[in-house]
C-alpha atoms as a PDB file:
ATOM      1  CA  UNK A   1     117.256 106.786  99.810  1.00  0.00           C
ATOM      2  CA  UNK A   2     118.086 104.110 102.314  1.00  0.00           C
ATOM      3  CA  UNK A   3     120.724 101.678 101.782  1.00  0.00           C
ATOM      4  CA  UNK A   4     120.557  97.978 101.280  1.00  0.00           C
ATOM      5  CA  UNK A   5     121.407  97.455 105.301  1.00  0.00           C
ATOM      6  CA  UNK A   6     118.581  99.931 106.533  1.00  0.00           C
ATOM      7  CA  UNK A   7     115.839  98.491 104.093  1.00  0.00           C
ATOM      8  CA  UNK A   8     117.330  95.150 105.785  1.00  0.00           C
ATOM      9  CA  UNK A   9     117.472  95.517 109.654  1.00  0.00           C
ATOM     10  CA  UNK A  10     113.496  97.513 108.495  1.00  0.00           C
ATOM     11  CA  UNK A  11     112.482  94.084 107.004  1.00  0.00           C
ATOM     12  CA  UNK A  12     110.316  91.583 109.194  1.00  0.00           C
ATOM     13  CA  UNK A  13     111.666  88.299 110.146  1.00  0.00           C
ATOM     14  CA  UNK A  14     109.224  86.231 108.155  1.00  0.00           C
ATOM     15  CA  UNK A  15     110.252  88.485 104.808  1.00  0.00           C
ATOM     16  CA  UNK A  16     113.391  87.049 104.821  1.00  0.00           C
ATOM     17  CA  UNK A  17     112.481  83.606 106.334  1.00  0.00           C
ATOM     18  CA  UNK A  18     114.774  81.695 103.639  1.00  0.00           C
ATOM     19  CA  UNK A  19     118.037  83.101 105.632  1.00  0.00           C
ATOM     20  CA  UNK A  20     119.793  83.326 108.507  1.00  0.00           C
ATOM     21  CA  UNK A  21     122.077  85.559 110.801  1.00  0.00           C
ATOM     22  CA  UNK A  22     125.567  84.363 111.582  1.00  0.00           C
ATOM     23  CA  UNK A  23     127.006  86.574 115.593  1.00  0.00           C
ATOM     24  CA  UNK A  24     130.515  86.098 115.771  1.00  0.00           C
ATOM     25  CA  UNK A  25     132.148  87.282 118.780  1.00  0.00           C
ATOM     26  CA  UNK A  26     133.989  84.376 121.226  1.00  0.00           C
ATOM     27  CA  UNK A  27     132.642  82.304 119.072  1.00  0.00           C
ATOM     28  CA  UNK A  28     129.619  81.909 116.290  1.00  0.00           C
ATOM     29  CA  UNK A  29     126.470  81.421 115.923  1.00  0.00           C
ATOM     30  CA  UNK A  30     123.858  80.676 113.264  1.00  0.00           C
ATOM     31  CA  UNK A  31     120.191  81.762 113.796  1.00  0.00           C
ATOM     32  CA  UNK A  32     117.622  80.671 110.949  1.00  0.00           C
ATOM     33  CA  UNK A  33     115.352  83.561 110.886  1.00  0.00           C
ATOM     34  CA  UNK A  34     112.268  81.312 109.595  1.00  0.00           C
ATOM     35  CA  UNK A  35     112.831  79.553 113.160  1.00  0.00           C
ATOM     36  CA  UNK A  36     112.952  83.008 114.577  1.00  0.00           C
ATOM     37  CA  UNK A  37     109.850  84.298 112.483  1.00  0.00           C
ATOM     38  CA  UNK A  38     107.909  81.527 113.887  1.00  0.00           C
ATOM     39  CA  UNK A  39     108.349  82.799 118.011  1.00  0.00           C
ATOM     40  CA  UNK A  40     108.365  86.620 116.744  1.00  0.00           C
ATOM     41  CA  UNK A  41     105.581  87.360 114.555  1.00  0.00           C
ATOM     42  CA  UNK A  42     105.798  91.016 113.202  1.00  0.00           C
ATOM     43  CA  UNK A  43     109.474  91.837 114.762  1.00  0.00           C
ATOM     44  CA  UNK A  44     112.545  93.528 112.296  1.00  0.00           C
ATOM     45  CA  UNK A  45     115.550  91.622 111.818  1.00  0.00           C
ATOM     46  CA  UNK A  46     117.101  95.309 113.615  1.00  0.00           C
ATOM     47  CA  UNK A  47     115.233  94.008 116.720  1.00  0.00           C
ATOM     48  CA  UNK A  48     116.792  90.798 116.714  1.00  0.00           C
ATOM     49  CA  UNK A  49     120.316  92.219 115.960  1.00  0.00           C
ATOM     50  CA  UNK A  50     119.770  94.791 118.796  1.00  0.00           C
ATOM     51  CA  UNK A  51     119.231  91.869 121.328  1.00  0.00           C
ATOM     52  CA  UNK A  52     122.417  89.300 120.482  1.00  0.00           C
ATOM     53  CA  UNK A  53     124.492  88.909 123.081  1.00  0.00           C
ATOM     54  CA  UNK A  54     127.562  86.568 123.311  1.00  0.00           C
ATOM     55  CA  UNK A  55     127.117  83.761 125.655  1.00  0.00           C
ATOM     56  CA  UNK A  56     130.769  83.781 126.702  1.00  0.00           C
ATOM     57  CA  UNK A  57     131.694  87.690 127.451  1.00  0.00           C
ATOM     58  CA  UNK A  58     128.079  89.183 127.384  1.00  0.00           C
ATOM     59  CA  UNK A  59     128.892  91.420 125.233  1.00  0.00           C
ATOM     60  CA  UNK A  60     127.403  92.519 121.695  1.00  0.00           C
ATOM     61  CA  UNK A  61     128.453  90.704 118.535  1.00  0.00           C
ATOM     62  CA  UNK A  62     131.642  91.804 116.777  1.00  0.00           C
ATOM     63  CA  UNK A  63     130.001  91.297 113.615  1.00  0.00           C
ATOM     64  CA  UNK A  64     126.460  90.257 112.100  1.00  0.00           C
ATOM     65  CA  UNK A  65     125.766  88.635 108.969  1.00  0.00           C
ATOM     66  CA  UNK A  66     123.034  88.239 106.989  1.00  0.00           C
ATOM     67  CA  UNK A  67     123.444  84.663 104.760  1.00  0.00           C
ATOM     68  CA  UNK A  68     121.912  82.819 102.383  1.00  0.00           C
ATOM     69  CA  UNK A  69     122.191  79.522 104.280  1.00  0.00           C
ATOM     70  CA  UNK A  70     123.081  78.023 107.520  1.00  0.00           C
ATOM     71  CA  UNK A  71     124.582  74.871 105.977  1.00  0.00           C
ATOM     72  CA  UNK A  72     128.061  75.144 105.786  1.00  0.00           C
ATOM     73  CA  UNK A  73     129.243  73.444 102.049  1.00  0.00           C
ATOM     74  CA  UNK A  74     125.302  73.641 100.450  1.00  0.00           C
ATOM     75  CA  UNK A  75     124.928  75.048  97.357  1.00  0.00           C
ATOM     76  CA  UNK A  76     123.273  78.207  97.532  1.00  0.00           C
ATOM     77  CA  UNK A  77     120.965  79.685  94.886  1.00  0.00           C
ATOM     78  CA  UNK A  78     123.675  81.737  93.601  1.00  0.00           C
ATOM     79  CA  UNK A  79     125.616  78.828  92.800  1.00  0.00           C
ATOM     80  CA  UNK A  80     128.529  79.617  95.775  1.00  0.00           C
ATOM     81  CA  UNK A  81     128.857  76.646  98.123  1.00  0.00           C
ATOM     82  CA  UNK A  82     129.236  79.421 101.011  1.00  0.00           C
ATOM     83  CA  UNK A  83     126.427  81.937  99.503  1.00  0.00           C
ATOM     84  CA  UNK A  84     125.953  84.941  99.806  1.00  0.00           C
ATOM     85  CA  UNK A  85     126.519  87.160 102.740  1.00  0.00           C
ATOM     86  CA  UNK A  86     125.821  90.607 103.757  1.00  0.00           C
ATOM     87  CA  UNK A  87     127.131  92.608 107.042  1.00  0.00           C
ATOM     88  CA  UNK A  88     124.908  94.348 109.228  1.00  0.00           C
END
């Protein structure tokens, strides 16, 4: 049975349009995924993740997240002002 992560990194961009992906490395970034969704029709969020590169060292993320929201202090659906997050 796969696990949470692998049905998530399987899942199309445009499935989970409503989120985004924070890259931390030298420093972090935020990526809306409906944004992405809209240049990438019928690409996996695993496709995406595979690509990330820092901008400073040009190297691979030290970490990616799956969040609810990009806005830092919004209320999120579950009722956290950070939301949810998930590691990839």
């Amino acid at each position: 049975m796969p696990t949470l992560r692998e049905l998530i990194l399987a899942a199309k961009l445009a499935d989970l349009a409503d989120h985004w992906l924070e890259a931390r490395c030298c420093g972090a970034t935020r990526l809306p995924l409906a944004m992405l969704a809209d240049q990438r029709a019928g690409v996996t969020v695993r496709a995406v993740v595979d690509r990330l590169r820092c901008r400073q060292c040009g190297g691979k993320p030290a970490s990616v997240v799956l969040i609810e929201h990009g806005a830092a202090g919004a209320t999120g659906r579950g009722g956290s002002p950070e939301g949810w997050r998930l590691a990839l």
